[in-house]
N, C-alpha and C. Protein backbone atom coordinates (compact mmCIF):
# COMPACT_ATOMS: atom_id res chain seq x y z
N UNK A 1 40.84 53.30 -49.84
CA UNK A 1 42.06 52.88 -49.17
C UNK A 1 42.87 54.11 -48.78
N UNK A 2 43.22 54.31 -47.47
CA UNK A 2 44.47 55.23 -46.98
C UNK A 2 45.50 55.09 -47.66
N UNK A 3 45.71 56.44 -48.11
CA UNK A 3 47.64 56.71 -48.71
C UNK A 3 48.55 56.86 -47.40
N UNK A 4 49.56 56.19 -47.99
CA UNK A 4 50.64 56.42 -46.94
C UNK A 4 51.48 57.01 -47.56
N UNK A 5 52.67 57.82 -47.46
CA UNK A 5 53.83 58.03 -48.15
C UNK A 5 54.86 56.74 -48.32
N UNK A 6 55.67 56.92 -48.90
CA UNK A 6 56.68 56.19 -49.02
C UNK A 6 57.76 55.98 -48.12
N UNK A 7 58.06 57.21 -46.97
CA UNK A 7 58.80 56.96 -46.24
C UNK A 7 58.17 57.00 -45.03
N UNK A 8 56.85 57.17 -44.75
CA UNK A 8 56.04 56.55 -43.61
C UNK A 8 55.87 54.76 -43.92
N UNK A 9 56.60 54.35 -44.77
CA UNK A 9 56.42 52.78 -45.37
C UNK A 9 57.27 52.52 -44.42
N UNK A 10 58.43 53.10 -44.90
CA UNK A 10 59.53 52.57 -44.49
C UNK A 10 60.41 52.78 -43.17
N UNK A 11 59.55 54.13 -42.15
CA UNK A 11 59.50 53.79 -40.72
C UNK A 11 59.04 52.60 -40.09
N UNK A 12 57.69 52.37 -40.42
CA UNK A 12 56.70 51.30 -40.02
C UNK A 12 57.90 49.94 -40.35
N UNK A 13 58.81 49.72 -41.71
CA UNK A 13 58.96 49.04 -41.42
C UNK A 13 60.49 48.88 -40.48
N UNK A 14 60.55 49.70 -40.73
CA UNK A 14 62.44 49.67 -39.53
C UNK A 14 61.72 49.60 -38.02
N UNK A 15 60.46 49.96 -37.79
CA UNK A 15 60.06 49.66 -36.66
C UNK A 15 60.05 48.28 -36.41
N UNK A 16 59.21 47.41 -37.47
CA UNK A 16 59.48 45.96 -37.20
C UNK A 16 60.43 45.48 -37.29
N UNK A 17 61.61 45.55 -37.91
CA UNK A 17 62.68 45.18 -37.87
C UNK A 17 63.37 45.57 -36.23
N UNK A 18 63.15 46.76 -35.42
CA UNK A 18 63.93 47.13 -34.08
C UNK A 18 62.74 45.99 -33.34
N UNK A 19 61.68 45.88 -33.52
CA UNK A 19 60.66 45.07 -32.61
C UNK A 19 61.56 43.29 -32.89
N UNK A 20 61.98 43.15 -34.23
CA UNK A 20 62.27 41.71 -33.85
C UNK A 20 63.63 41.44 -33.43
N UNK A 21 64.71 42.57 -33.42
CA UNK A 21 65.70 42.48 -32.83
C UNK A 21 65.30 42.43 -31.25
N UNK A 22 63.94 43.35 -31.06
CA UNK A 22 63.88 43.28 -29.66
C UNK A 22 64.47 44.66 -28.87
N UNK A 23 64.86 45.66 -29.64
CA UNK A 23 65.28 46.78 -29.04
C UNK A 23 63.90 48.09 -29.76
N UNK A 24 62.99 47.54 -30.03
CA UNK A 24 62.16 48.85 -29.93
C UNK A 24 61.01 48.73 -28.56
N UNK A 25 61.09 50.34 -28.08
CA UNK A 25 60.51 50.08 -26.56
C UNK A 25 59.29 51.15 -26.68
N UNK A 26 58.44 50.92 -25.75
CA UNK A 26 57.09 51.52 -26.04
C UNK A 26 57.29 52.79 -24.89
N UNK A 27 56.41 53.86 -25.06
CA UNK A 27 56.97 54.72 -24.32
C UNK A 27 57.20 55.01 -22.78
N UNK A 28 56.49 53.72 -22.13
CA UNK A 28 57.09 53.45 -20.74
C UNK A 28 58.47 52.62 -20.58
N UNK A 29 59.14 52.23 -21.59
CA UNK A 29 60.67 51.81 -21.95
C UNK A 29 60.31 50.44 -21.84
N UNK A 30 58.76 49.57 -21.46
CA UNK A 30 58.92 48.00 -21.70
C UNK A 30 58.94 47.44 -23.31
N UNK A 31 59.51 46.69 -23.42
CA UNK A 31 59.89 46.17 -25.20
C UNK A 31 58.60 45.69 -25.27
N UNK A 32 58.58 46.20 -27.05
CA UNK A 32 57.41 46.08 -27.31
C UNK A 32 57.33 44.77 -28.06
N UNK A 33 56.15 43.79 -27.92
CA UNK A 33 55.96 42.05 -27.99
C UNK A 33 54.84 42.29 -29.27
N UNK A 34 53.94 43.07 -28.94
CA UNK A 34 52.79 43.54 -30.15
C UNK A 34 53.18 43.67 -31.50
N UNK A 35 53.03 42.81 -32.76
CA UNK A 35 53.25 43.71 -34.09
C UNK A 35 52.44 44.99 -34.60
N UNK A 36 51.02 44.63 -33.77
CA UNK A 36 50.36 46.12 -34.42
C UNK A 36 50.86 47.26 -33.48
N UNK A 37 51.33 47.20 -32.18
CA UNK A 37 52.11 48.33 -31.54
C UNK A 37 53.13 48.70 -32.23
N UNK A 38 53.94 47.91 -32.82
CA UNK A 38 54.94 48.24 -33.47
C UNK A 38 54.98 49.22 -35.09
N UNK A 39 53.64 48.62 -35.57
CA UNK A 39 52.65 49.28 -36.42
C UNK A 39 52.54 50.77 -36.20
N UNK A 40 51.97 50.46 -34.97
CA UNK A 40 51.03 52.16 -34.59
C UNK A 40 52.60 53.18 -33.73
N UNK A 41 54.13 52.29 -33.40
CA UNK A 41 54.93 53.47 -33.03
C UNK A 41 55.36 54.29 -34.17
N UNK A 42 55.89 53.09 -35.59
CA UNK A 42 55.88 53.61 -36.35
C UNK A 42 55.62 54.79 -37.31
N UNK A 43 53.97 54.88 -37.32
CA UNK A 43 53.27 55.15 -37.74
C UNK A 43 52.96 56.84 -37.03
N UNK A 44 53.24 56.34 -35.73
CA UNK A 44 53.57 58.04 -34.67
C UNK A 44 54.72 58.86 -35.32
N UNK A 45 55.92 57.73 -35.21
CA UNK A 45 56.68 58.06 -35.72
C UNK A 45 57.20 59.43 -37.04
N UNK A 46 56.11 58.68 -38.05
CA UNK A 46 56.41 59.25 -39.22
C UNK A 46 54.88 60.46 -39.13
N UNK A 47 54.31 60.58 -38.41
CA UNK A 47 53.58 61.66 -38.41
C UNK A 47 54.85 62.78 -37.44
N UNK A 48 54.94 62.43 -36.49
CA UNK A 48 56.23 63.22 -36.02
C UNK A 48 57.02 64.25 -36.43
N UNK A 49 57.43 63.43 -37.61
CA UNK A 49 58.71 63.96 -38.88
C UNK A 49 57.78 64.72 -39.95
N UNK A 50 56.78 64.59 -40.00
CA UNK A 50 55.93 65.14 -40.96
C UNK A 50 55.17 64.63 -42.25
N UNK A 51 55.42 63.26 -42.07
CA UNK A 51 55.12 62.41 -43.58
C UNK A 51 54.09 62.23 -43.86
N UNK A 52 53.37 61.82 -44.52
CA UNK A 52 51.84 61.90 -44.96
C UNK A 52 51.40 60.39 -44.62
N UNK A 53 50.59 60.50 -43.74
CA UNK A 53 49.64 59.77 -43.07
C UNK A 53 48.70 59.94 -42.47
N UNK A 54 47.49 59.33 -42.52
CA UNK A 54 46.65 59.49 -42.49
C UNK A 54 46.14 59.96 -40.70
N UNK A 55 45.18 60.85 -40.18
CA UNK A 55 45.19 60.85 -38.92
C UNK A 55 44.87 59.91 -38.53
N UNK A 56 45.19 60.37 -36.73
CA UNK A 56 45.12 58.86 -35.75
C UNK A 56 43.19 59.07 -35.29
N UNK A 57 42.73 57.58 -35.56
CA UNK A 57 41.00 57.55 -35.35
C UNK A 57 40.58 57.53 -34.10
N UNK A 58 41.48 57.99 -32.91
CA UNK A 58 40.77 57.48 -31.62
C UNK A 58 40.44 58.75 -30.97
């Protein structure tokens, strides 16, 4: 199983929380409808800032 950090948790989840308010936007600015997009901005997110997560597989 992949480790995540603890505060790569807790981007991922303030991401879903801006996705169900409806104000998180994908990087062409259309709102994002996807939960696993919302997943994977997150998840950019906290690699970004530096948090420990696992690399991206594509």
């Amino acid at each position: 199983m992949k480790k995540y950090s603890k505060k790569s948790q807790e981007m991922v989840e303030s991401a879903m929380h801006r996705k169900k308010k409806g104000i998180l936007k994908s990087s062409t600015g259309q709102k994002v409808k996807s939960r696993k997009q919302a997943i994977a901005i997150g998840l950019s997110e906290a690699r970004q800032k530096g948090e420990k997560v696992p690399e991206k597989t594509n």
